[in-house]
PDB file of N, CA and C in Angstrom:
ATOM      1  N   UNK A   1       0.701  14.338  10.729  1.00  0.00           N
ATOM      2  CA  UNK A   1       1.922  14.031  10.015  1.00  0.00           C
ATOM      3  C   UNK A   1       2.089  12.509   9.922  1.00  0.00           C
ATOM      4  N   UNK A   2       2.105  12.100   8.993  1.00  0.00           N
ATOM      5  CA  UNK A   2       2.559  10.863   8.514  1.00  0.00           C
ATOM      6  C   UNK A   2       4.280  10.155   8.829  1.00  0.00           C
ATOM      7  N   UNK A   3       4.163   9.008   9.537  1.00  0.00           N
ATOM      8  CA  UNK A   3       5.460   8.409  10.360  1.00  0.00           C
ATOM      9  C   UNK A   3       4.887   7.317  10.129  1.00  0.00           C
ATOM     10  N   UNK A   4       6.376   6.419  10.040  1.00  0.00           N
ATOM     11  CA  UNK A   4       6.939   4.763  10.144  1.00  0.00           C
ATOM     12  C   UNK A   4       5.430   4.168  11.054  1.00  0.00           C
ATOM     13  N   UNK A   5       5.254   4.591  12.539  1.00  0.00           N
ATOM     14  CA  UNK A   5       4.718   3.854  13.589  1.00  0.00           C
ATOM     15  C   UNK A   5       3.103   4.679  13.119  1.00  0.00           C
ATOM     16  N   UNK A   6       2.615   5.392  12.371  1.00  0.00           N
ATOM     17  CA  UNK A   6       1.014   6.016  12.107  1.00  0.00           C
ATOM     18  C   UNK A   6       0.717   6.026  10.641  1.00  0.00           C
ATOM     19  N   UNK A   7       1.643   5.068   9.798  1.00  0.00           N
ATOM     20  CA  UNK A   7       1.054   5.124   8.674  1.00  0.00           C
ATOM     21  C   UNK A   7       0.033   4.203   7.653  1.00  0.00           C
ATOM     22  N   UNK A   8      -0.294   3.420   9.111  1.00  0.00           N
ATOM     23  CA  UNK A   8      -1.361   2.246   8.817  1.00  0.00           C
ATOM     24  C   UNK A   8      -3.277   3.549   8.753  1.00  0.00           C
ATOM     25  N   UNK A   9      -2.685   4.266  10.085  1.00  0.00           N
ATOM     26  CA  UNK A   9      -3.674   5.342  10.420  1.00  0.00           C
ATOM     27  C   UNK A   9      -4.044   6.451   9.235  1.00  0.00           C
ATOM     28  N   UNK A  10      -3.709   6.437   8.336  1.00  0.00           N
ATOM     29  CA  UNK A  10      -3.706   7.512   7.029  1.00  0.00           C
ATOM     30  C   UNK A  10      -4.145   7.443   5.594  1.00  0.00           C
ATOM     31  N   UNK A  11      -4.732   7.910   4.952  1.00  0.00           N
ATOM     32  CA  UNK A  11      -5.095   7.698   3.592  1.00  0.00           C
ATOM     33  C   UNK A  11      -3.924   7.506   2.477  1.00  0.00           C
ATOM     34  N   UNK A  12      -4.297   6.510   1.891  1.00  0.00           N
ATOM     35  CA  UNK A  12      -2.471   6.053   1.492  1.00  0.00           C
ATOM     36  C   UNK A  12      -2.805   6.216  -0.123  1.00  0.00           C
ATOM     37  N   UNK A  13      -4.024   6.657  -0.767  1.00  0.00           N
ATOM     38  CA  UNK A  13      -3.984   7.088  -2.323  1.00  0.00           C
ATOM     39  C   UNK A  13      -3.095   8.310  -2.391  1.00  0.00           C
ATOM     40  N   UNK A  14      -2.681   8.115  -3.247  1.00  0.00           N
ATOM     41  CA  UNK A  14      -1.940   9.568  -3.655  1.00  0.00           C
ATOM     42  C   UNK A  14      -0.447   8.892  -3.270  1.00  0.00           C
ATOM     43  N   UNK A  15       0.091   8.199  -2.572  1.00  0.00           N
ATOM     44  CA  UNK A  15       1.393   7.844  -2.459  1.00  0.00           C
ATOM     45  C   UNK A  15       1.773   7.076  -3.261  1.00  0.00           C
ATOM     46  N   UNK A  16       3.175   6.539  -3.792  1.00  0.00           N
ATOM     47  CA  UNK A  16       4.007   6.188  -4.437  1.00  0.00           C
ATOM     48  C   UNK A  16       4.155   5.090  -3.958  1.00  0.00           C
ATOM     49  N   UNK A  17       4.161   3.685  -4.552  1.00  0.00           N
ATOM     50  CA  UNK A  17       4.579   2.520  -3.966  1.00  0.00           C
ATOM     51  C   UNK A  17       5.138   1.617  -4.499  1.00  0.00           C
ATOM     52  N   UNK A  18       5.956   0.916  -3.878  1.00  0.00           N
ATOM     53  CA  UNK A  18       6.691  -0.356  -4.584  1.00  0.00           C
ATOM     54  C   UNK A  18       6.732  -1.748  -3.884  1.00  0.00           C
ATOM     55  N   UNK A  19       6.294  -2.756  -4.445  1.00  0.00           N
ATOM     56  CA  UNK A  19       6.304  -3.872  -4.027  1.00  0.00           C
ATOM     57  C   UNK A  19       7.734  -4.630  -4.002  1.00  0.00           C
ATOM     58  N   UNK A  20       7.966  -4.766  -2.638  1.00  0.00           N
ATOM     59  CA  UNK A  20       9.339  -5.694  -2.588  1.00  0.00           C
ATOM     60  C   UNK A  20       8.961  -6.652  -2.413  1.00  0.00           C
ATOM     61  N   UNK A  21       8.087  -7.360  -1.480  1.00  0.00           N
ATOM     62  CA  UNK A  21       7.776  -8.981  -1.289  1.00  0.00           C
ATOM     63  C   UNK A  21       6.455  -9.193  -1.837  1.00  0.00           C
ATOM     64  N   UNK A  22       6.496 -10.974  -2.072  1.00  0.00           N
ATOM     65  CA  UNK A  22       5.198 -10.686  -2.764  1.00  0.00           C
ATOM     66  C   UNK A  22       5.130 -12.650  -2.962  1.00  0.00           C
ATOM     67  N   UNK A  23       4.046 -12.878  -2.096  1.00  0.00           N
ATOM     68  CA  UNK A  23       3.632 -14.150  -2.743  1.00  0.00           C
ATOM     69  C   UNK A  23       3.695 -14.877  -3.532  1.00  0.00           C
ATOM     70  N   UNK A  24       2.642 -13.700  -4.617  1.00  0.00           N
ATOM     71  CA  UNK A  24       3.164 -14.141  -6.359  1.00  0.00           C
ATOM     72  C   UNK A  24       4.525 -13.149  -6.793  1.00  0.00           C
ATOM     73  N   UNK A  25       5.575 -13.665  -7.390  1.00  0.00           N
ATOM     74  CA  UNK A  25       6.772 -13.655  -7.424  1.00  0.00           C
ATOM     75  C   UNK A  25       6.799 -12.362  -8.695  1.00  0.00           C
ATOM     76  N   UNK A  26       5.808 -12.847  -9.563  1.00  0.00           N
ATOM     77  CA  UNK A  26       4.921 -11.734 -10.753  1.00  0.00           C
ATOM     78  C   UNK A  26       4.553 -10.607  -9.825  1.00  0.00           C
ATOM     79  N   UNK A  27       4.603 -10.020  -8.631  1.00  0.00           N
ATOM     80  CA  UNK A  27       3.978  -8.610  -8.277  1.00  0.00           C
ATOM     81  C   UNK A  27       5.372  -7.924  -7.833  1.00  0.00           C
ATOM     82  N   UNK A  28       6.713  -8.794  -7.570  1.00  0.00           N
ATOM     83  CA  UNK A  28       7.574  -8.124  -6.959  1.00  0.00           C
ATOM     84  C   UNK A  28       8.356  -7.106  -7.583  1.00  0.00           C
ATOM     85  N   UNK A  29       8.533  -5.754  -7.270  1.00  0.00           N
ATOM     86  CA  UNK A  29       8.657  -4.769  -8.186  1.00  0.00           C
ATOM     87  C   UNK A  29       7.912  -3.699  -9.325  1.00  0.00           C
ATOM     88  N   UNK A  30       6.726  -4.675  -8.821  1.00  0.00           N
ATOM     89  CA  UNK A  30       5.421  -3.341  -9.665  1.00  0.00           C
ATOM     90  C   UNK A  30       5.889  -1.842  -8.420  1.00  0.00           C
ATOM     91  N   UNK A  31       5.734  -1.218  -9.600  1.00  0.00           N
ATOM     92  CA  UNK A  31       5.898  -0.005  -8.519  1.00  0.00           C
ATOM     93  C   UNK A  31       5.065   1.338  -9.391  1.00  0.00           C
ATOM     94  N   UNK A  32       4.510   1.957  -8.713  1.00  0.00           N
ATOM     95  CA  UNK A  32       3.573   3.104  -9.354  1.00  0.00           C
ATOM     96  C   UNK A  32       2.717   4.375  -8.023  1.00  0.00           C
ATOM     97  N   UNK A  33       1.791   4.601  -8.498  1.00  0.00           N
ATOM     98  CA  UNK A  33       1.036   5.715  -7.447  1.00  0.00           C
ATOM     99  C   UNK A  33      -0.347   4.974  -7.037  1.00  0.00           C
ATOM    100  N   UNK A  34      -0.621   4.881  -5.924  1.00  0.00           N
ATOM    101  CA  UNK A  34      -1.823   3.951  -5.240  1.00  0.00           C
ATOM    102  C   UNK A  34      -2.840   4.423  -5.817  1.00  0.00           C
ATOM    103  N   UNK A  35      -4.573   4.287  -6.493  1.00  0.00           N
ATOM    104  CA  UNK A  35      -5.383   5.111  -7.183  1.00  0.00           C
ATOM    105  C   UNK A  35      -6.460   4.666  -6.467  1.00  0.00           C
ATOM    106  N   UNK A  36      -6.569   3.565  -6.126  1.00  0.00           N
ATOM    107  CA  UNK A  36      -7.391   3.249  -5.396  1.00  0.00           C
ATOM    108  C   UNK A  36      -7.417   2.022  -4.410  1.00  0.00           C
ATOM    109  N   UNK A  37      -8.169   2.056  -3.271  1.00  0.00           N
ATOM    110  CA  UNK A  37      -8.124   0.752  -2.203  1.00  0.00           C
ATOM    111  C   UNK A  37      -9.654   0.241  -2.174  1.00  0.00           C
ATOM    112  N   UNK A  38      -9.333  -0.935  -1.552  1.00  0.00           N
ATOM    113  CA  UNK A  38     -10.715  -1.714  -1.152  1.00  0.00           C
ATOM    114  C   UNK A  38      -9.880  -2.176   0.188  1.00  0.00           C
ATOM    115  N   UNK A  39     -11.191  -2.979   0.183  1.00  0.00           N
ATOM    116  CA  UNK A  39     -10.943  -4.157   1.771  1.00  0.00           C
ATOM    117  C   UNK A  39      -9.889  -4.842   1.496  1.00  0.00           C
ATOM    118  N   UNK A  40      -9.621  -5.531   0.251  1.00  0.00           N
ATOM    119  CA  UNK A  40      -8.605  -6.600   0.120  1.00  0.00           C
ATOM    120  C   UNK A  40      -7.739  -5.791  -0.889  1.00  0.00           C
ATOM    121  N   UNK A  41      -7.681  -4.715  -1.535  1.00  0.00           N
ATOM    122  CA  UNK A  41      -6.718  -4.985  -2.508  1.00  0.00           C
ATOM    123  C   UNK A  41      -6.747  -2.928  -2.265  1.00  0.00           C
ATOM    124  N   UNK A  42      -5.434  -3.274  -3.599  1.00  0.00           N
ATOM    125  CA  UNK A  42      -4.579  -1.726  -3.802  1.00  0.00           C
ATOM    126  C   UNK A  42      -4.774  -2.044  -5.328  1.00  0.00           C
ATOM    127  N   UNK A  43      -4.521  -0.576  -5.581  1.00  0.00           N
ATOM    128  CA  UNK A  43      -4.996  -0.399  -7.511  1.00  0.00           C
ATOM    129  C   UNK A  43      -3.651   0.708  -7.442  1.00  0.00           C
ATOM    130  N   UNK A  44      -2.572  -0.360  -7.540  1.00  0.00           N
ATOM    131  CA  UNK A  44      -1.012   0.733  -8.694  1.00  0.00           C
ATOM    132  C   UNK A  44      -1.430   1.075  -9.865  1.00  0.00           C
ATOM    133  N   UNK A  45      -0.957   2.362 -10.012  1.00  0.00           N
ATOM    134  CA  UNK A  45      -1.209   2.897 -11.589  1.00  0.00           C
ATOM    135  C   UNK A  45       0.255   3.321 -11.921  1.00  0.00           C
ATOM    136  N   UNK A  46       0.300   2.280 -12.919  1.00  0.00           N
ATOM    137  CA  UNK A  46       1.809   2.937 -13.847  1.00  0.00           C
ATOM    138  C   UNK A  46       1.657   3.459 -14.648  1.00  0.00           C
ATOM    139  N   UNK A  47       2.911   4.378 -16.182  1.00  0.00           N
ATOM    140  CA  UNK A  47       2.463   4.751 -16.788  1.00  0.00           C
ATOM    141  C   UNK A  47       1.449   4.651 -17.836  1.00  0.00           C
ATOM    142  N   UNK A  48       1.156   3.488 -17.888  1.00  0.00           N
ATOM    143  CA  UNK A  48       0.070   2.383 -19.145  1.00  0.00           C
ATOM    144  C   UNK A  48      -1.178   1.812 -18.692  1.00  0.00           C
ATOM    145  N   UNK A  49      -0.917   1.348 -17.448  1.00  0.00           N
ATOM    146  CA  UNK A  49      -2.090   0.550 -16.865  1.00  0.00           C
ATOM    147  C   UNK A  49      -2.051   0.500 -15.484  1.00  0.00           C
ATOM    148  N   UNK A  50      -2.910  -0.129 -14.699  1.00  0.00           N
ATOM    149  CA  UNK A  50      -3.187  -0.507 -14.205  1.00  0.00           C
ATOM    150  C   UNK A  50      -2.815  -1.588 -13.159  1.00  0.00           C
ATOM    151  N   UNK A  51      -2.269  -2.190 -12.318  1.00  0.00           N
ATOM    152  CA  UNK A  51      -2.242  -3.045 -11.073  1.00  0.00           C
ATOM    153  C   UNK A  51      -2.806  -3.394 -10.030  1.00  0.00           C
ATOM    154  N   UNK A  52      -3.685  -4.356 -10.160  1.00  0.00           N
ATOM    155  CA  UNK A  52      -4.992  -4.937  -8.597  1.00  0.00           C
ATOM    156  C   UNK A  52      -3.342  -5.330  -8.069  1.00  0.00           C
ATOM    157  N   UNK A  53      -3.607  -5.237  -6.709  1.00  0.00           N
ATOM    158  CA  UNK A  53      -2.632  -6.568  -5.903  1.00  0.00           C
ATOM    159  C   UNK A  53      -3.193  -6.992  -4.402  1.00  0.00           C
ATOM    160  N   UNK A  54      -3.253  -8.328  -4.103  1.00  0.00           N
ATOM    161  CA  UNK A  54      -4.070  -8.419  -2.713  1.00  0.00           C
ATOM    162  C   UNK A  54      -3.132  -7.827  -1.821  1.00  0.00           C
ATOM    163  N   UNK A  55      -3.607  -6.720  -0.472  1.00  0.00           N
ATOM    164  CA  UNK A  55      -2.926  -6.517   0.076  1.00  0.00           C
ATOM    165  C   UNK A  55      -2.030  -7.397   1.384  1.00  0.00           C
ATOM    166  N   UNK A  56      -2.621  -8.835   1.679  1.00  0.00           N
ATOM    167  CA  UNK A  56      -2.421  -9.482   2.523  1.00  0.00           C
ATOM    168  C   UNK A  56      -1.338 -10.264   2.056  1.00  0.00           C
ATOM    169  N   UNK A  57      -1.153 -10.415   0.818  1.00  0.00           N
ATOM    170  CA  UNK A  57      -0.133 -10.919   0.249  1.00  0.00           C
ATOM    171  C   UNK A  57       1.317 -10.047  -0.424  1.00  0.00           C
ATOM    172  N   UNK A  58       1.306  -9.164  -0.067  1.00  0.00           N
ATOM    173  CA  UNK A  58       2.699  -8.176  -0.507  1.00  0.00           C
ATOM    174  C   UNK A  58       2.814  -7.418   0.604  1.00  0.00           C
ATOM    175  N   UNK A  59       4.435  -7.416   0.691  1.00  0.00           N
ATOM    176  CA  UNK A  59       5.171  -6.334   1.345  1.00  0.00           C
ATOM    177  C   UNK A  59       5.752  -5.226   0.530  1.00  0.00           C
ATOM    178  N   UNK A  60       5.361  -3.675   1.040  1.00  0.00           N
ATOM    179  CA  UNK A  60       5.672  -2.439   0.142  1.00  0.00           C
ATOM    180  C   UNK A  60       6.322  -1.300   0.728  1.00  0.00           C
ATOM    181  N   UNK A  61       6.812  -0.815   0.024  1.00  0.00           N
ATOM    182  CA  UNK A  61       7.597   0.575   0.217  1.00  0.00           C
ATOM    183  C   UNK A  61       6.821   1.755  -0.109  1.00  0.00           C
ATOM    184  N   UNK A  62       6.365   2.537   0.808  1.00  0.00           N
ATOM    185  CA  UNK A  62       5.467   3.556   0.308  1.00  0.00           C
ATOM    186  C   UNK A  62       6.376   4.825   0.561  1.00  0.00           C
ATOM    187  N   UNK A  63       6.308   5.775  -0.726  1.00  0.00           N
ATOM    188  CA  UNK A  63       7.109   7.086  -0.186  1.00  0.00           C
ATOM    189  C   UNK A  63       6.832   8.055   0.293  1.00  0.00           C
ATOM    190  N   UNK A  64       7.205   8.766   1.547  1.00  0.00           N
ATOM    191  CA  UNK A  64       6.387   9.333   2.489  1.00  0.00           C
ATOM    192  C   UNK A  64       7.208  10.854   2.499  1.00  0.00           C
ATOM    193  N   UNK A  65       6.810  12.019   2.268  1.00  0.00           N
ATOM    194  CA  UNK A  65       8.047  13.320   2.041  1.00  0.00           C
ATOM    195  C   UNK A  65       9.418  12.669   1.717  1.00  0.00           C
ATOM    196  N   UNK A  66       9.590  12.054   0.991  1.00  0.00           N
ATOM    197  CA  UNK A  66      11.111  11.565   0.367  1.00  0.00           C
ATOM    198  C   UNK A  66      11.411  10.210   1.277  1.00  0.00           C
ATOM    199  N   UNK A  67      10.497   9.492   2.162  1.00  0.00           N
ATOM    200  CA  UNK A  67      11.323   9.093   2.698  1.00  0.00           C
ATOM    201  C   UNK A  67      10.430   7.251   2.390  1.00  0.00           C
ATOM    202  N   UNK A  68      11.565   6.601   2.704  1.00  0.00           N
ATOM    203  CA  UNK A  68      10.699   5.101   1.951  1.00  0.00           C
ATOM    204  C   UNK A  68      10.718   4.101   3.275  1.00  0.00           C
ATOM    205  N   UNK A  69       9.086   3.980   3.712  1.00  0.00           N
ATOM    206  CA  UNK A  69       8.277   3.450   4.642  1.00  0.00           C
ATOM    207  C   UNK A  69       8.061   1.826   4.292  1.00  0.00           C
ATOM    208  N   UNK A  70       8.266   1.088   5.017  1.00  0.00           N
ATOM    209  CA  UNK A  70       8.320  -0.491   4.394  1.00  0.00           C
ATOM    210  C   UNK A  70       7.254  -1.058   5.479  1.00  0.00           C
ATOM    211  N   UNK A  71       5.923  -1.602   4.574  1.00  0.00           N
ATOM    212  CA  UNK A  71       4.691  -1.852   5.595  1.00  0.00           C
ATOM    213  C   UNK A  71       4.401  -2.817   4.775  1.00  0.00           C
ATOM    214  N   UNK A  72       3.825  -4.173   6.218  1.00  0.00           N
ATOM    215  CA  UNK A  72       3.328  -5.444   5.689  1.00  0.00           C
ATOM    216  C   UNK A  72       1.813  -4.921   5.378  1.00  0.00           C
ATOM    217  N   UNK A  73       1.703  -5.670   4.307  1.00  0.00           N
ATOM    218  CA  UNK A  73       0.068  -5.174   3.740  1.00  0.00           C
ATOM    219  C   UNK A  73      -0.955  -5.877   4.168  1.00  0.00           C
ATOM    220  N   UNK A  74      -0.696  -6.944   4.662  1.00  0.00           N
ATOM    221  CA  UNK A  74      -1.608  -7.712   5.943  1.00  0.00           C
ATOM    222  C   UNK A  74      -2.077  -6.261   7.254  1.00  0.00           C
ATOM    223  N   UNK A  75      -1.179  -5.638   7.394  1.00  0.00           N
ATOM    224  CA  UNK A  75      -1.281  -4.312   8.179  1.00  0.00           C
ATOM    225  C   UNK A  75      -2.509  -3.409   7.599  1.00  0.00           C
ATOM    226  N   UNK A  76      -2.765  -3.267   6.363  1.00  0.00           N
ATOM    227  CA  UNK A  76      -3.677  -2.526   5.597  1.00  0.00           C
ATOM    228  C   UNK A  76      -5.225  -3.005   5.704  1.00  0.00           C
ATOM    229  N   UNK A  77      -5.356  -4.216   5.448  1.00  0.00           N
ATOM    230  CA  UNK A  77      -6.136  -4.938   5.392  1.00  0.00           C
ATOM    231  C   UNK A  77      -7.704  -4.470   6.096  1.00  0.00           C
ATOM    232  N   UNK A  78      -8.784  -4.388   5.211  1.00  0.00           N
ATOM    233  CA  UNK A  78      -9.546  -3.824   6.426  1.00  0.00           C
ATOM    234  C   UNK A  78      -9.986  -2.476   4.963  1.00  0.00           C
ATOM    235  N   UNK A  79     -11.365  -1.882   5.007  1.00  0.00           N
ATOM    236  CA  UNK A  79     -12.088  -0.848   4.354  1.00  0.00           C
ATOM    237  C   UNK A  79     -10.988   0.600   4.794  1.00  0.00           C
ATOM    238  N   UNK A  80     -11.156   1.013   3.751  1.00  0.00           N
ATOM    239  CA  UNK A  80      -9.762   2.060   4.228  1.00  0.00           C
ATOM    240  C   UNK A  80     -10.330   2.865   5.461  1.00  0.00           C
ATOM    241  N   UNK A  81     -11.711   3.366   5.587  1.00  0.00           N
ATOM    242  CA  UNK A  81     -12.194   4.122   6.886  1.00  0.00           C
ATOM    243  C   UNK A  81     -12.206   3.322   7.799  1.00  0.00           C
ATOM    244  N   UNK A  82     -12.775   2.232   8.242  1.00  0.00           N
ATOM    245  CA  UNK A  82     -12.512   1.445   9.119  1.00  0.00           C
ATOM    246  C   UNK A  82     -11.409   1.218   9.379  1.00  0.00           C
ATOM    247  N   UNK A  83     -10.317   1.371   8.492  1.00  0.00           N
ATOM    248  CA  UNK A  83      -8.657   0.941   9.372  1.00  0.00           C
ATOM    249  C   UNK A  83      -8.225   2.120   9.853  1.00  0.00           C
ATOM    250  N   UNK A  84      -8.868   3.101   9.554  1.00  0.00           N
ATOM    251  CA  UNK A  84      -8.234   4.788  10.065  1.00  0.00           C
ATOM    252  C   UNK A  84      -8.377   4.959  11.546  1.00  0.00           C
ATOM    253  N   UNK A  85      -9.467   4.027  11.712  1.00  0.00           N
ATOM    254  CA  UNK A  85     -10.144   4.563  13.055  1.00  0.00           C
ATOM    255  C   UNK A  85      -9.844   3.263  13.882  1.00  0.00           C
ATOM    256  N   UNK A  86      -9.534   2.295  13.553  1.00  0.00           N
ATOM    257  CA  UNK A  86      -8.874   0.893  14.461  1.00  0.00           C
ATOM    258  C   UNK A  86      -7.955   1.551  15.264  1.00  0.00           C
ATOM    259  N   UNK A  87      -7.743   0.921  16.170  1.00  0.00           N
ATOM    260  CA  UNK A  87      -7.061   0.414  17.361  1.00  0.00           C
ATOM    261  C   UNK A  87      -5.796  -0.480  17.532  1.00  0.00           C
ATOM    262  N   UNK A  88      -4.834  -0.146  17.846  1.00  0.00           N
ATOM    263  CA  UNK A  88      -3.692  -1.393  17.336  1.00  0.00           C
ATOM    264  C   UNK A  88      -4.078  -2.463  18.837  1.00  0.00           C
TER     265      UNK A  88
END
């Protein structure tokens, strides 16, 4: 089950996300469904296109069974299997 304190531990495509903080001032408020990850970045898909965003540089709201999870993306950081299996 997916929680606030284990959701660094989880596959995060398929969730809903919204950028509240954001380095570049241009990412704050993209908001869409995660499609894909790398080491450094997240791929939002809105209804039209597309969104790269580095994850070390935005803070996001991911929606988790209705409920809205707020994770520094410096936290993400890291090949998505390799961060599943890290260690805090």
């Amino acid at each position: 089950m997916r929680t606030p304190k284990n959701i660094t531990k989880h596959e995060l495509i398929g969730l809903r996300a919204q950028i509240v903080k954001a380095r570049n001032p241009a990412n704050v408020g993209i908001t869409g469904k995660i499609v894909d990850e790398t080491h450094h970045t997240l791929v939002l898909a809105k209804a039209d296109k597309e969104k790269r965003v580095f994850k070390k540089c935005v803070e996001l709201e991911l929606e988790v069974d209705g409920e809205m999870i707020k994770v520094d993306g410096a936290s993400l950081e890291g090949r998505p299997w390799d961060r599943i299996k890290k260690k805090k």
